[in-house]
PDB file of N, CA and C in Angstrom:
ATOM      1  N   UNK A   1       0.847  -1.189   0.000  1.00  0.00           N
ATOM      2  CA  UNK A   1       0.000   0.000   0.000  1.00  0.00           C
ATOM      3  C   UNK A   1       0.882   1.239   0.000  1.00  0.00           C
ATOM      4  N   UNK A   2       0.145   2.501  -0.979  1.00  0.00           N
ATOM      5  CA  UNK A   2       1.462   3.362  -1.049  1.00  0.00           C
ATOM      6  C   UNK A   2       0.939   3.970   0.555  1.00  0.00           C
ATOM      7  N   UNK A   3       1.842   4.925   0.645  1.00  0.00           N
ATOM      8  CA  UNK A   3       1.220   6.266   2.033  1.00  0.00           C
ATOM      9  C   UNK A   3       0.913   5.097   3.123  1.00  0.00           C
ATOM     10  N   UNK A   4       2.086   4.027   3.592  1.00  0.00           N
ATOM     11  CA  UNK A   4       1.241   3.075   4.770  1.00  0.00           C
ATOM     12  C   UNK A   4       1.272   4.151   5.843  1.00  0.00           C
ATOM     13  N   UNK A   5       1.818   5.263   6.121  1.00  0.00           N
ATOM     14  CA  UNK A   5       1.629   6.156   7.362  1.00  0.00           C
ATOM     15  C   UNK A   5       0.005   6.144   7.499  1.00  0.00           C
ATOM     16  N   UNK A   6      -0.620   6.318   6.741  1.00  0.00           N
ATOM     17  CA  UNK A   6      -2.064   6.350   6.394  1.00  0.00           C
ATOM     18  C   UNK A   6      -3.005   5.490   6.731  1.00  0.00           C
ATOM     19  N   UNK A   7      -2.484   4.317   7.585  1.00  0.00           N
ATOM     20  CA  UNK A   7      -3.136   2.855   7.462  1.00  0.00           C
ATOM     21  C   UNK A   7      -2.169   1.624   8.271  1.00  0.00           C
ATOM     22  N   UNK A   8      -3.356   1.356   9.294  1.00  0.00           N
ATOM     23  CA  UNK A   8      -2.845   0.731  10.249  1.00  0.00           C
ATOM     24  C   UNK A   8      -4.235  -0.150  10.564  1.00  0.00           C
ATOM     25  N   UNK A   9      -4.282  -1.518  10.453  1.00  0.00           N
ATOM     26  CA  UNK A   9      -5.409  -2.725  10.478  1.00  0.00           C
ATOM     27  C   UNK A   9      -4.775  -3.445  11.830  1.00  0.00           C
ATOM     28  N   UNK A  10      -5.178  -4.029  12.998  1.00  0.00           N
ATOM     29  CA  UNK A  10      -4.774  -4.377  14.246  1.00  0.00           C
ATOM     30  C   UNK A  10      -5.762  -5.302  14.703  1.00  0.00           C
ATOM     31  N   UNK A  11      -5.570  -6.837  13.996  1.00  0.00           N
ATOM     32  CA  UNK A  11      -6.361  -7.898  13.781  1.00  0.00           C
ATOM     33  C   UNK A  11      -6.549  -8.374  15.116  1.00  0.00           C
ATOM     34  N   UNK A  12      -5.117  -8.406  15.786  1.00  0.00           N
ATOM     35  CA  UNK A  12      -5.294  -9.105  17.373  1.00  0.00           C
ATOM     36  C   UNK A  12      -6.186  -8.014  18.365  1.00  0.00           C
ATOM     37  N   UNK A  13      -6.566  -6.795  17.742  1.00  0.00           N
ATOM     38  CA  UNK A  13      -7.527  -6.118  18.931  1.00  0.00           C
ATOM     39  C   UNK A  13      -8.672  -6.925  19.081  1.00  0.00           C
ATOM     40  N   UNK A  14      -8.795  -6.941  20.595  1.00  0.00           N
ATOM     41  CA  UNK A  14      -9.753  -7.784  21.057  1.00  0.00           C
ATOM     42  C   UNK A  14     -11.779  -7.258  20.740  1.00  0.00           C
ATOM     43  N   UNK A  15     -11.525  -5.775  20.023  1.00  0.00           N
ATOM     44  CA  UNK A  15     -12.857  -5.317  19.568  1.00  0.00           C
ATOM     45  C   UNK A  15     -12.937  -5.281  18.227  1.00  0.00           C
ATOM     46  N   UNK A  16     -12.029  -6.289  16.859  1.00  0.00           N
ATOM     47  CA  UNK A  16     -11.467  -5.971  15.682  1.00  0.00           C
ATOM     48  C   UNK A  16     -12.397  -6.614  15.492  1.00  0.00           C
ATOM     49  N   UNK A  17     -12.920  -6.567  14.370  1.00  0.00           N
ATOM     50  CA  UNK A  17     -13.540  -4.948  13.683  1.00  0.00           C
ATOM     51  C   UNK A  17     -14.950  -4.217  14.926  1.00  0.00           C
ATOM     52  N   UNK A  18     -14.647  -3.473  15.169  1.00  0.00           N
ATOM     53  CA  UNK A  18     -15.444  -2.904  15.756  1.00  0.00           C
ATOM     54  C   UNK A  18     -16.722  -2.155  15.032  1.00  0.00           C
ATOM     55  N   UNK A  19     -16.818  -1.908  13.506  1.00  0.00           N
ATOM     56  CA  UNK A  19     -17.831  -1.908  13.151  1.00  0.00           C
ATOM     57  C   UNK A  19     -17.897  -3.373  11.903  1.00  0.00           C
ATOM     58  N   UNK A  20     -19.671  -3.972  11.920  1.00  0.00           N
ATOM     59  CA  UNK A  20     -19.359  -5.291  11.203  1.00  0.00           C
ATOM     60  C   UNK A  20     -18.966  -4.072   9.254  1.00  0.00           C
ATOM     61  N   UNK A  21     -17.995  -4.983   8.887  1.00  0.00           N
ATOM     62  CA  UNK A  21     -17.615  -4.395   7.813  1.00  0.00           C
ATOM     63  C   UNK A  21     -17.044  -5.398   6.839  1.00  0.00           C
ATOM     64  N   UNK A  22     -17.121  -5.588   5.423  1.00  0.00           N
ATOM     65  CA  UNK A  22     -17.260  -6.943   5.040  1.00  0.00           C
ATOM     66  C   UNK A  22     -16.060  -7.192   4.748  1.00  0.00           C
ATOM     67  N   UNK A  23     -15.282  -6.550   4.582  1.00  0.00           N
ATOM     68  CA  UNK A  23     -13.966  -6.549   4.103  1.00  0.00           C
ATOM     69  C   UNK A  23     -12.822  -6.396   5.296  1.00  0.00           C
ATOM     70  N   UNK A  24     -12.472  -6.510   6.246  1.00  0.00           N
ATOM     71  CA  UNK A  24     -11.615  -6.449   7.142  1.00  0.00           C
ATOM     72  C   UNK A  24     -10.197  -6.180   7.053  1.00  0.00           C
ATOM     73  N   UNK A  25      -9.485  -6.724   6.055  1.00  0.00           N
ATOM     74  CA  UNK A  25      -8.748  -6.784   5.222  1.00  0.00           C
ATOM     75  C   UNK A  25      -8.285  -5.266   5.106  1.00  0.00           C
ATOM     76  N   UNK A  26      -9.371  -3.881   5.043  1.00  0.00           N
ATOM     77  CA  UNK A  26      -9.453  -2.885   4.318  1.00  0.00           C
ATOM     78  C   UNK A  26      -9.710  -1.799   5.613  1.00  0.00           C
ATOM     79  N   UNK A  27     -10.010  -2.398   6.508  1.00  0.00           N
ATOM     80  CA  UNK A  27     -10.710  -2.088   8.093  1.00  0.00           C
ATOM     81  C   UNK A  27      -9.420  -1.051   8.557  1.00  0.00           C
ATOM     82  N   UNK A  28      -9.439   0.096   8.597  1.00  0.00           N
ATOM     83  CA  UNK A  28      -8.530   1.257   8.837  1.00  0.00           C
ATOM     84  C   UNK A  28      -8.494   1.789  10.395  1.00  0.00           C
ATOM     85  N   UNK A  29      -7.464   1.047  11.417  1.00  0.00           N
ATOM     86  CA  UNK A  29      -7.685   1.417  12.176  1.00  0.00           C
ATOM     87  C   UNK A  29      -7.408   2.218  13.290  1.00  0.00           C
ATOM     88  N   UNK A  30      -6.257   2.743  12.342  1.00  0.00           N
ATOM     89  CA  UNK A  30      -5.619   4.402  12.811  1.00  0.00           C
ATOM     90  C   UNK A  30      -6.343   5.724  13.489  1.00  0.00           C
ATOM     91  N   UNK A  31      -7.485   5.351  12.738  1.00  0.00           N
ATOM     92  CA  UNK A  31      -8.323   6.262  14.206  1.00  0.00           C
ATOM     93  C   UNK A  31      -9.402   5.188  14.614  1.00  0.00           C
ATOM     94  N   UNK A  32      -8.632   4.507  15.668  1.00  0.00           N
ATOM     95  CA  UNK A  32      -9.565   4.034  16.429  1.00  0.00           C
ATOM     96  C   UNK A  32     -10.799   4.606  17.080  1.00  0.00           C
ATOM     97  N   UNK A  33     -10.395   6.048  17.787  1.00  0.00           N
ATOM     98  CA  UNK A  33     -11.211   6.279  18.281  1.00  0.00           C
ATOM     99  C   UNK A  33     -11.493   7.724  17.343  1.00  0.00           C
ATOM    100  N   UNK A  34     -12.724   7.882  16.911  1.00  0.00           N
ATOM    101  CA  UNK A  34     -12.570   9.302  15.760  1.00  0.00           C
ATOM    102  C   UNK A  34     -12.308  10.358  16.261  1.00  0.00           C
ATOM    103  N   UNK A  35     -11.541  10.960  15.558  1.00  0.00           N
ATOM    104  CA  UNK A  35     -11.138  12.316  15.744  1.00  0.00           C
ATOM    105  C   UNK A  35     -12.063  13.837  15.772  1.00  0.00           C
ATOM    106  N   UNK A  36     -13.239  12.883  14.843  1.00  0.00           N
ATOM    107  CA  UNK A  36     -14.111  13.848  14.552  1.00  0.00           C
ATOM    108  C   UNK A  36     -15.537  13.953  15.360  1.00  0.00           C
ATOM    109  N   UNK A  37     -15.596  13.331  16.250  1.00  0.00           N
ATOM    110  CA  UNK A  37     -16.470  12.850  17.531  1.00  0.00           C
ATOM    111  C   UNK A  37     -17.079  14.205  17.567  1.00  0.00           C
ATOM    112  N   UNK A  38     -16.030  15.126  18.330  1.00  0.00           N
ATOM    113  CA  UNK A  38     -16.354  15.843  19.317  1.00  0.00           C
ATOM    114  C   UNK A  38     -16.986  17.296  18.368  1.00  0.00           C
ATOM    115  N   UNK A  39     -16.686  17.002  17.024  1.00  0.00           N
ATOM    116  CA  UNK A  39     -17.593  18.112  16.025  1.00  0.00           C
ATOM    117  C   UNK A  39     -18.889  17.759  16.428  1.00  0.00           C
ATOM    118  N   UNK A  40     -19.760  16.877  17.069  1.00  0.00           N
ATOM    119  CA  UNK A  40     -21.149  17.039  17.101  1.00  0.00           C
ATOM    120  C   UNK A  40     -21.411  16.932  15.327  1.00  0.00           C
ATOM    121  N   UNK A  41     -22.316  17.545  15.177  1.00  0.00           N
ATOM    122  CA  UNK A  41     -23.271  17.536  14.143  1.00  0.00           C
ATOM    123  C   UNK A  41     -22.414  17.869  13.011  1.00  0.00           C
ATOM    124  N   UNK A  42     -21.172  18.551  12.540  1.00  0.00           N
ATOM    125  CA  UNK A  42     -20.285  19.081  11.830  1.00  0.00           C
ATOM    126  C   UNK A  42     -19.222  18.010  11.790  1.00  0.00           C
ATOM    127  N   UNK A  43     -19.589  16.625  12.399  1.00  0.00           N
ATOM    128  CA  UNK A  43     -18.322  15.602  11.602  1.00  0.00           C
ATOM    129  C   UNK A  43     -18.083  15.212  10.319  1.00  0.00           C
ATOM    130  N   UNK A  44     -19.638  15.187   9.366  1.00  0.00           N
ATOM    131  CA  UNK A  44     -19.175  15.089   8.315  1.00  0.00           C
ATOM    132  C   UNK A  44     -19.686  13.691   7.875  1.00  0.00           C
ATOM    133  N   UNK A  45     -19.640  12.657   9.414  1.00  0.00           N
ATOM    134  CA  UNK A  45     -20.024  11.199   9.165  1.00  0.00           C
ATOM    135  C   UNK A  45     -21.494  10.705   9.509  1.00  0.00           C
ATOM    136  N   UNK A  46     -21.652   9.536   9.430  1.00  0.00           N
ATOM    137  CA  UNK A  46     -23.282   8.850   9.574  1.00  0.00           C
ATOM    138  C   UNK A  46     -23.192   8.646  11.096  1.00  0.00           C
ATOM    139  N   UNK A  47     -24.031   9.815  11.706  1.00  0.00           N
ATOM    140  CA  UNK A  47     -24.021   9.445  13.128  1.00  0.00           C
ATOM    141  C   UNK A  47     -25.361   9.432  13.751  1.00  0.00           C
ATOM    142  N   UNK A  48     -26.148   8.710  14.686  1.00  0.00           N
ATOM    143  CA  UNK A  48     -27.620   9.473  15.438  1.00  0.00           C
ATOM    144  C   UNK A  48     -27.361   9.691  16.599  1.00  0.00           C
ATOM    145  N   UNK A  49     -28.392  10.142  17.476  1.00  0.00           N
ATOM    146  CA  UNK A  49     -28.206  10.919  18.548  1.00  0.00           C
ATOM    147  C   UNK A  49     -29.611   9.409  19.647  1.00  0.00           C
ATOM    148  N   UNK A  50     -28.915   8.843  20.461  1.00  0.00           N
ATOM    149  CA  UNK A  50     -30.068   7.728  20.940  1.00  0.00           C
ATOM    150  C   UNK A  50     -29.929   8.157  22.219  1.00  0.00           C
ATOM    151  N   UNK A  51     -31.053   8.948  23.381  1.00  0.00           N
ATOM    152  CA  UNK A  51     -30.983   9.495  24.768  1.00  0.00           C
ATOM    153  C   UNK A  51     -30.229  10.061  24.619  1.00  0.00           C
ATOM    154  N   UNK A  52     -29.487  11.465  23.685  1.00  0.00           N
ATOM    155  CA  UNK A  52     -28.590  12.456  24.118  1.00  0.00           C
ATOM    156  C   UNK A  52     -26.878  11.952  23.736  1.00  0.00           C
ATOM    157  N   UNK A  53     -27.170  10.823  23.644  1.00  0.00           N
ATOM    158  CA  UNK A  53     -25.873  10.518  23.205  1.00  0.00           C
ATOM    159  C   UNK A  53     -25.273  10.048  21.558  1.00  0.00           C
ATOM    160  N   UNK A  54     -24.500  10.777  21.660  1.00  0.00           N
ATOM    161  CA  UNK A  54     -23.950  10.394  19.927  1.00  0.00           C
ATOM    162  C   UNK A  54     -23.675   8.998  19.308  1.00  0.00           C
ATOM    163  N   UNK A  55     -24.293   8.114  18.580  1.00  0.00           N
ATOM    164  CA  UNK A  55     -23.539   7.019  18.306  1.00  0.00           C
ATOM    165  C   UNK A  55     -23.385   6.641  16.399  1.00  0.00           C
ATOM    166  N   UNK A  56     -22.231   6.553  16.808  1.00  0.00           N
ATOM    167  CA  UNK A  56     -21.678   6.302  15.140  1.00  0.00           C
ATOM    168  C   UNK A  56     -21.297   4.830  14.700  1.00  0.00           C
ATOM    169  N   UNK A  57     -22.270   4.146  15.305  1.00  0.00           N
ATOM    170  CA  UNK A  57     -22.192   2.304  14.991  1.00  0.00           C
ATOM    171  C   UNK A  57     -22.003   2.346  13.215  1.00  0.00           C
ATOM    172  N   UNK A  58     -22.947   3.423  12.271  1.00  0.00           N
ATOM    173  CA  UNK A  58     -23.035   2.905  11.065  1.00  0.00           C
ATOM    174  C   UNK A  58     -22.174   3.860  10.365  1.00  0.00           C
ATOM    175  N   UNK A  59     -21.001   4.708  11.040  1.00  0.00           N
ATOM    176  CA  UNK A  59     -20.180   5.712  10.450  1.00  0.00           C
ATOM    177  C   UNK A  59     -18.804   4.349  10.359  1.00  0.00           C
ATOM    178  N   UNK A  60     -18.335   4.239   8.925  1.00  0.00           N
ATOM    179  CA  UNK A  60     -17.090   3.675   8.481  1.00  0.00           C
ATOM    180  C   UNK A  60     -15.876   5.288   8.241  1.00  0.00           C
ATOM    181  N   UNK A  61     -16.336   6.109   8.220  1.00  0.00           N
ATOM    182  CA  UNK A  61     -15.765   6.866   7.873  1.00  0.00           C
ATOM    183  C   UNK A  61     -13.635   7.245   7.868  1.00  0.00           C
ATOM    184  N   UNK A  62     -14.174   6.933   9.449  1.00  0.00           N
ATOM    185  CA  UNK A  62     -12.798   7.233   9.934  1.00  0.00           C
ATOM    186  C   UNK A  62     -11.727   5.830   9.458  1.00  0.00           C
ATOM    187  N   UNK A  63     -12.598   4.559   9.383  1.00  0.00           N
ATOM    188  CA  UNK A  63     -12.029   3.293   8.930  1.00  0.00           C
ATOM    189  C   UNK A  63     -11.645   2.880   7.369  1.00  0.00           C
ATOM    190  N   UNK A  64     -12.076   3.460   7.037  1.00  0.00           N
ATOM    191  CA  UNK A  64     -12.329   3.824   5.608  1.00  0.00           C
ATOM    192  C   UNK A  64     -10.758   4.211   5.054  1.00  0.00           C
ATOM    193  N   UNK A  65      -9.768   3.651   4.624  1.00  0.00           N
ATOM    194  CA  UNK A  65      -8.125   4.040   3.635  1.00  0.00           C
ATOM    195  C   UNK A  65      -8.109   5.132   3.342  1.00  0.00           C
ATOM    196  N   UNK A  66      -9.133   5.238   2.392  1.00  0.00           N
ATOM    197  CA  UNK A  66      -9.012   7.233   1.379  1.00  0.00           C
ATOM    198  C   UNK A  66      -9.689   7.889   1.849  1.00  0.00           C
ATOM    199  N   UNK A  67      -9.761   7.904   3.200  1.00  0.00           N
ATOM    200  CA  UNK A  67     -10.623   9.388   3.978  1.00  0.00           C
ATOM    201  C   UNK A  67      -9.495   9.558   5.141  1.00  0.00           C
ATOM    202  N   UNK A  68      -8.562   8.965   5.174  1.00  0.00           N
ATOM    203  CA  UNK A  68      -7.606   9.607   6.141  1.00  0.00           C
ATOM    204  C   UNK A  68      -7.139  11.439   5.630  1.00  0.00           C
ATOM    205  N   UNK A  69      -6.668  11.299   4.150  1.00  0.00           N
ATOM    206  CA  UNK A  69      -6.903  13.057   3.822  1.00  0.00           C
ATOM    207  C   UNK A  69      -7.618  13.965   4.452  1.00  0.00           C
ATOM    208  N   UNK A  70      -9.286  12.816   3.915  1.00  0.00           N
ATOM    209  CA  UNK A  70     -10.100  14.197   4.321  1.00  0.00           C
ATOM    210  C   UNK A  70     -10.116  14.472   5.657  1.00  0.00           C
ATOM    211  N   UNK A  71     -10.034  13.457   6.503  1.00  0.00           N
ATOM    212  CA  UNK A  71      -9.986  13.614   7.774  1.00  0.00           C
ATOM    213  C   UNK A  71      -9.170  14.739   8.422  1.00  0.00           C
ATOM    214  N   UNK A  72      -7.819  14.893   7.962  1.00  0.00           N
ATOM    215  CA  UNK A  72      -6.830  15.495   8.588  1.00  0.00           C
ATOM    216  C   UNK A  72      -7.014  17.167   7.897  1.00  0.00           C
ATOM    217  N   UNK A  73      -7.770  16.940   6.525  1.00  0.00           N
ATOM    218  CA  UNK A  73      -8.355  18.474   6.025  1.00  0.00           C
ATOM    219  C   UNK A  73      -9.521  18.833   7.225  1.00  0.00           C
ATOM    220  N   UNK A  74     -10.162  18.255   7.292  1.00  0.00           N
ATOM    221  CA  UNK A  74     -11.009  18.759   8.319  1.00  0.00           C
ATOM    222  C   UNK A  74     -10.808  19.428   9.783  1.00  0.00           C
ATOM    223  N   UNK A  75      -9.891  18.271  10.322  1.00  0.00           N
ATOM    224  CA  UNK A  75      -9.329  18.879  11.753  1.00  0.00           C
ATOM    225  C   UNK A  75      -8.635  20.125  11.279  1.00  0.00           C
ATOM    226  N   UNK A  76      -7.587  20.549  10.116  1.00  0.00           N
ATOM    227  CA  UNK A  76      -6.532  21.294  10.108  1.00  0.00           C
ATOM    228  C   UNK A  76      -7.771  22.590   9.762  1.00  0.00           C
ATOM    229  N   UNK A  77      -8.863  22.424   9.283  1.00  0.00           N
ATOM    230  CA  UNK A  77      -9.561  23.204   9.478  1.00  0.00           C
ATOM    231  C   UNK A  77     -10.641  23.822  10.275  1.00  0.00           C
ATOM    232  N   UNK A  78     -10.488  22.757  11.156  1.00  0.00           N
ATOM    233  CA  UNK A  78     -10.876  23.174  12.413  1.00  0.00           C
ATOM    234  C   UNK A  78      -9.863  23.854  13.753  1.00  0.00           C
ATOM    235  N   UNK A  79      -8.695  23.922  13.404  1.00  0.00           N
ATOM    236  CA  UNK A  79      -7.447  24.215  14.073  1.00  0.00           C
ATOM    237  C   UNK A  79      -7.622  25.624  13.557  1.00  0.00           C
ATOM    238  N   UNK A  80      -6.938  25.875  12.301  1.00  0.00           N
ATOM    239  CA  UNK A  80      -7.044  27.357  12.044  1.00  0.00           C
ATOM    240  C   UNK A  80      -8.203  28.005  11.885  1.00  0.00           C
ATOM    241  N   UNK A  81      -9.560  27.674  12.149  1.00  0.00           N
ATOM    242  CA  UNK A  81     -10.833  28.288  12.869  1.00  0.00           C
ATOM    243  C   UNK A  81     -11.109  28.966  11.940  1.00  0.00           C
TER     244      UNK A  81
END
């Protein structure tokens, strides 16, 4: 894979794959935990709101190979405000 900085799969985690995803193989898991959480409503990904709380069971986003870019466009634009 070119750009492996980009991509990190961690088969022996004991929650792997943490969302069901058919391909595992492809399962990106460099942001384990998303980065883009704490945007609320402005992440960008498939998230609902169940009792007040955010849950992104059906967001692949962050797992996803070719959205590590967009990902890091987003924060860097959320940095310089």
């Amino acid at each position: 894979m070119e750009n492996n900085y980009k991509f990190f799969n961690n088969h022996a985690c004991e929650y792997f794959p943490c969302h069901e995803k058919p391909n595992s193989s492809e399962f990106n898991c460099l942001f384990c935990y998303c980065p883009l959480y704490a945007l609320g409503e402005n992440c960008g990904g498939i998230f609902e709101y169940i009792q007040g709380i955010k849950s992104c069971t059906d967001c692949y986003l962050p797992h996803m190979p070719d959205y590590y870019d967009t990902i890091v466009s987003i924060l860097s634009t959320q940095i310089k405000g």
